[in-house]
N, C-alpha and C. Protein backbone atom coordinates (compact mmCIF):
# COMPACT_ATOMS: atom_id res chain seq x y z
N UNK A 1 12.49 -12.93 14.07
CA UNK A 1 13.03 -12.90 12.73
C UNK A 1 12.89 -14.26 12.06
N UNK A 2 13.14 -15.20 12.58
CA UNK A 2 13.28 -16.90 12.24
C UNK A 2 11.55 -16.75 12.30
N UNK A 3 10.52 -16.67 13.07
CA UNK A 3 9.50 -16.98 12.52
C UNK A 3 8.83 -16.06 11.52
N UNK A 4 9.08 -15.54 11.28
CA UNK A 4 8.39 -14.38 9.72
C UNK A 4 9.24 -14.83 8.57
N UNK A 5 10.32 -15.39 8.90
CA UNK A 5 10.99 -15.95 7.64
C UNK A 5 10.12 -16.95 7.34
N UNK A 6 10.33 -18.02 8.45
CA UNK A 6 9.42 -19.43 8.45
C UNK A 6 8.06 -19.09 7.88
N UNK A 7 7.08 -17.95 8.58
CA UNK A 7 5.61 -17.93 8.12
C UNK A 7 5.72 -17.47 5.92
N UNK A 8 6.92 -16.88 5.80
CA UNK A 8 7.11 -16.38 4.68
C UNK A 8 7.05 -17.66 3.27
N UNK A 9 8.25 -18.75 4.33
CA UNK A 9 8.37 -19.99 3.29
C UNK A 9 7.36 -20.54 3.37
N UNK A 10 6.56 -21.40 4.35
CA UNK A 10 5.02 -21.73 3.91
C UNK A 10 4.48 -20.88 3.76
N UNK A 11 4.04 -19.83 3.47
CA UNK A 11 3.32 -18.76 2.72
C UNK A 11 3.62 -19.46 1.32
N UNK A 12 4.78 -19.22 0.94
CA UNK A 12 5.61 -19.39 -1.17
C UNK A 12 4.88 -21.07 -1.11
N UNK A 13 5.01 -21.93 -0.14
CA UNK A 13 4.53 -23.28 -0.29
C UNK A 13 3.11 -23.25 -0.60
N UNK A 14 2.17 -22.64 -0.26
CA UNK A 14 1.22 -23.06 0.15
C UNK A 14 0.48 -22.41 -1.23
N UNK A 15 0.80 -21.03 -1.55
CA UNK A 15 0.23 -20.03 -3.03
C UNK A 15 1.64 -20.05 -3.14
N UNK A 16 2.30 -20.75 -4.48
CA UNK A 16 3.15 -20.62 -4.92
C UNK A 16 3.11 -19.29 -6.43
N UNK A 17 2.10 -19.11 -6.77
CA UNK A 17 1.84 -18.70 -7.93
C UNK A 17 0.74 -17.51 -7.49
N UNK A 18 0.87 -16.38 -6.63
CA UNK A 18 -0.12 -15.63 -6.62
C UNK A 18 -0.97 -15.08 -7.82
N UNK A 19 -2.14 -14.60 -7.62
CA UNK A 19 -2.73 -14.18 -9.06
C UNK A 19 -2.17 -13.17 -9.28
N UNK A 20 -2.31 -12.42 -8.52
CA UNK A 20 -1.93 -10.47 -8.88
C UNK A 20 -1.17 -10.08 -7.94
N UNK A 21 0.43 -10.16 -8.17
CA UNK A 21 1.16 -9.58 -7.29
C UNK A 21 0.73 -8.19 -6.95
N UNK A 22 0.92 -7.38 -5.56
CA UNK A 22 0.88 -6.25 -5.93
C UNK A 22 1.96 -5.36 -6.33
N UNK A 23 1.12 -4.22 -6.79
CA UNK A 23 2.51 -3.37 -7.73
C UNK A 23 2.65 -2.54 -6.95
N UNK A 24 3.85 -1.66 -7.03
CA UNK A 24 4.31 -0.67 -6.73
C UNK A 24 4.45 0.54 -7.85
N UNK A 25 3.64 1.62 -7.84
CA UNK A 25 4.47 2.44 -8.37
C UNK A 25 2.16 2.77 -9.03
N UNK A 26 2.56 3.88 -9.97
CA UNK A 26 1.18 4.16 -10.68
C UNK A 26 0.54 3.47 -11.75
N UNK A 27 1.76 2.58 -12.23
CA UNK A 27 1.22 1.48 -13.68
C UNK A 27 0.67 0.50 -12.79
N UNK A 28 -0.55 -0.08 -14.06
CA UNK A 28 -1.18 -1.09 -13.66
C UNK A 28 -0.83 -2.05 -14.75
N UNK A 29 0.18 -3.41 -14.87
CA UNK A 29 0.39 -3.87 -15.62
C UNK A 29 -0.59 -4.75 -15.31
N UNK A 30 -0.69 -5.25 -17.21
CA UNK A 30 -1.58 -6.76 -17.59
C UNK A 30 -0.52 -7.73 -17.42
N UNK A 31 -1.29 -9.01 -16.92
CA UNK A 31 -0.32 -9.64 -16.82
C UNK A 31 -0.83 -10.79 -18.48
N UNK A 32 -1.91 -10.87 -18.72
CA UNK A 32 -2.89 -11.99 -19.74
C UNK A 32 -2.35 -11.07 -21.43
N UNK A 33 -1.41 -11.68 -22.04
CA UNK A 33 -1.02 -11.34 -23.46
C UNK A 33 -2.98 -10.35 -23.91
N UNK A 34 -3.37 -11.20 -23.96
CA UNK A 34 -4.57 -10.73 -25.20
C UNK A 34 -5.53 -9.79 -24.14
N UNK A 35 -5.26 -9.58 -22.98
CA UNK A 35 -5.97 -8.51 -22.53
C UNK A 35 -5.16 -7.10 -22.38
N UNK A 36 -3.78 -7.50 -22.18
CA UNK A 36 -2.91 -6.25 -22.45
C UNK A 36 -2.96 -5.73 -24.03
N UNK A 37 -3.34 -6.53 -25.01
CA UNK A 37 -3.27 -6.31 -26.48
C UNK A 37 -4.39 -5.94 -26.40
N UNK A 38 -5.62 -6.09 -25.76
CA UNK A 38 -6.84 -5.51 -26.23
C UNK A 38 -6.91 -4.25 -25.44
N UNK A 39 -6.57 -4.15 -24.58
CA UNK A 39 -6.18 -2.62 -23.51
C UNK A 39 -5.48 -2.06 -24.86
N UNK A 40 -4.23 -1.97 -25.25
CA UNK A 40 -3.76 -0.77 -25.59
C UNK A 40 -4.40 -0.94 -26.89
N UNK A 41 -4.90 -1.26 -27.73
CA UNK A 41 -5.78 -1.15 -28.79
C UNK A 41 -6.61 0.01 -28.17
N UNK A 42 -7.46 -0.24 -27.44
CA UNK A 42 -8.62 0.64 -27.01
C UNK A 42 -8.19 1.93 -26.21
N UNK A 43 -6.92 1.94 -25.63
CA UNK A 43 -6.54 2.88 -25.53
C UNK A 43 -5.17 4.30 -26.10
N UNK A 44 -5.41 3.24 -27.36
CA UNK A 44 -4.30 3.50 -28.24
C UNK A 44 -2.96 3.88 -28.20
N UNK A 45 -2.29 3.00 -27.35
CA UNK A 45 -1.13 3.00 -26.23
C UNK A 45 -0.28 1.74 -27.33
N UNK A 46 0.86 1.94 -27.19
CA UNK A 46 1.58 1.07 -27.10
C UNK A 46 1.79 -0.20 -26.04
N UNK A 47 2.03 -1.28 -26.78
CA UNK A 47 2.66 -2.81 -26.10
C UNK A 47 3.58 -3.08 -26.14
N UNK A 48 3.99 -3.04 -24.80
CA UNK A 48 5.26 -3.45 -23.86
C UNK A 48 4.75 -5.10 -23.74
N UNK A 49 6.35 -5.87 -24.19
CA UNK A 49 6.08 -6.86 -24.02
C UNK A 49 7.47 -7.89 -23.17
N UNK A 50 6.92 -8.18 -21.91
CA UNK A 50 8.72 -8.44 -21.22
C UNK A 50 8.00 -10.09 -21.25
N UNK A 51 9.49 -10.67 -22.07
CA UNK A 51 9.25 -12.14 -21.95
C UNK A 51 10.26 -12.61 -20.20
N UNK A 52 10.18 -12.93 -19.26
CA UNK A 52 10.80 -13.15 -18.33
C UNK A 52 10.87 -14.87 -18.05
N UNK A 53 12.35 -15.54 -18.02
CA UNK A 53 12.25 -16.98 -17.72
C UNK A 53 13.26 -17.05 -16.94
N UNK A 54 13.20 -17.87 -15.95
CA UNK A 54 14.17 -18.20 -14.85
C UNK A 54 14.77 -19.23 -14.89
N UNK A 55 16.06 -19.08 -15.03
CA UNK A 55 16.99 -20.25 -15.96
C UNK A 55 17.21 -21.46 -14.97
N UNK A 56 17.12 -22.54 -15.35
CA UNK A 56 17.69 -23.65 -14.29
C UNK A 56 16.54 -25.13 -14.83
């Protein structure tokens, strides 16, 4: 248990910022403003837009 935690925290150290988390579920969210805006243009979908900031 103590080492999968441990391999977990240098894991977050090492790629702190993955590119493409993976998702769960059948949506494929954009994560790039102007490629999610050019997606639902072309697919004439509405834009969902979640501003998310982590306070501190």
């Amino acid at each position: 248990m103590l080492a999968a935690a441990l391999a977990l925290l240098a894991q977050s150290v090492l790629d702190p910022l993955p590119q493409q988390p993976v998702e769960f579920g059948a949506v494929r969210w954009e994560r790039e403003y102007d490629a999610a805006r050019a997606r639902a243009q072309r697919e004439a979908k509405p834009l969902l837009t979640l501003f998310q900031e982590v306070p501190g």
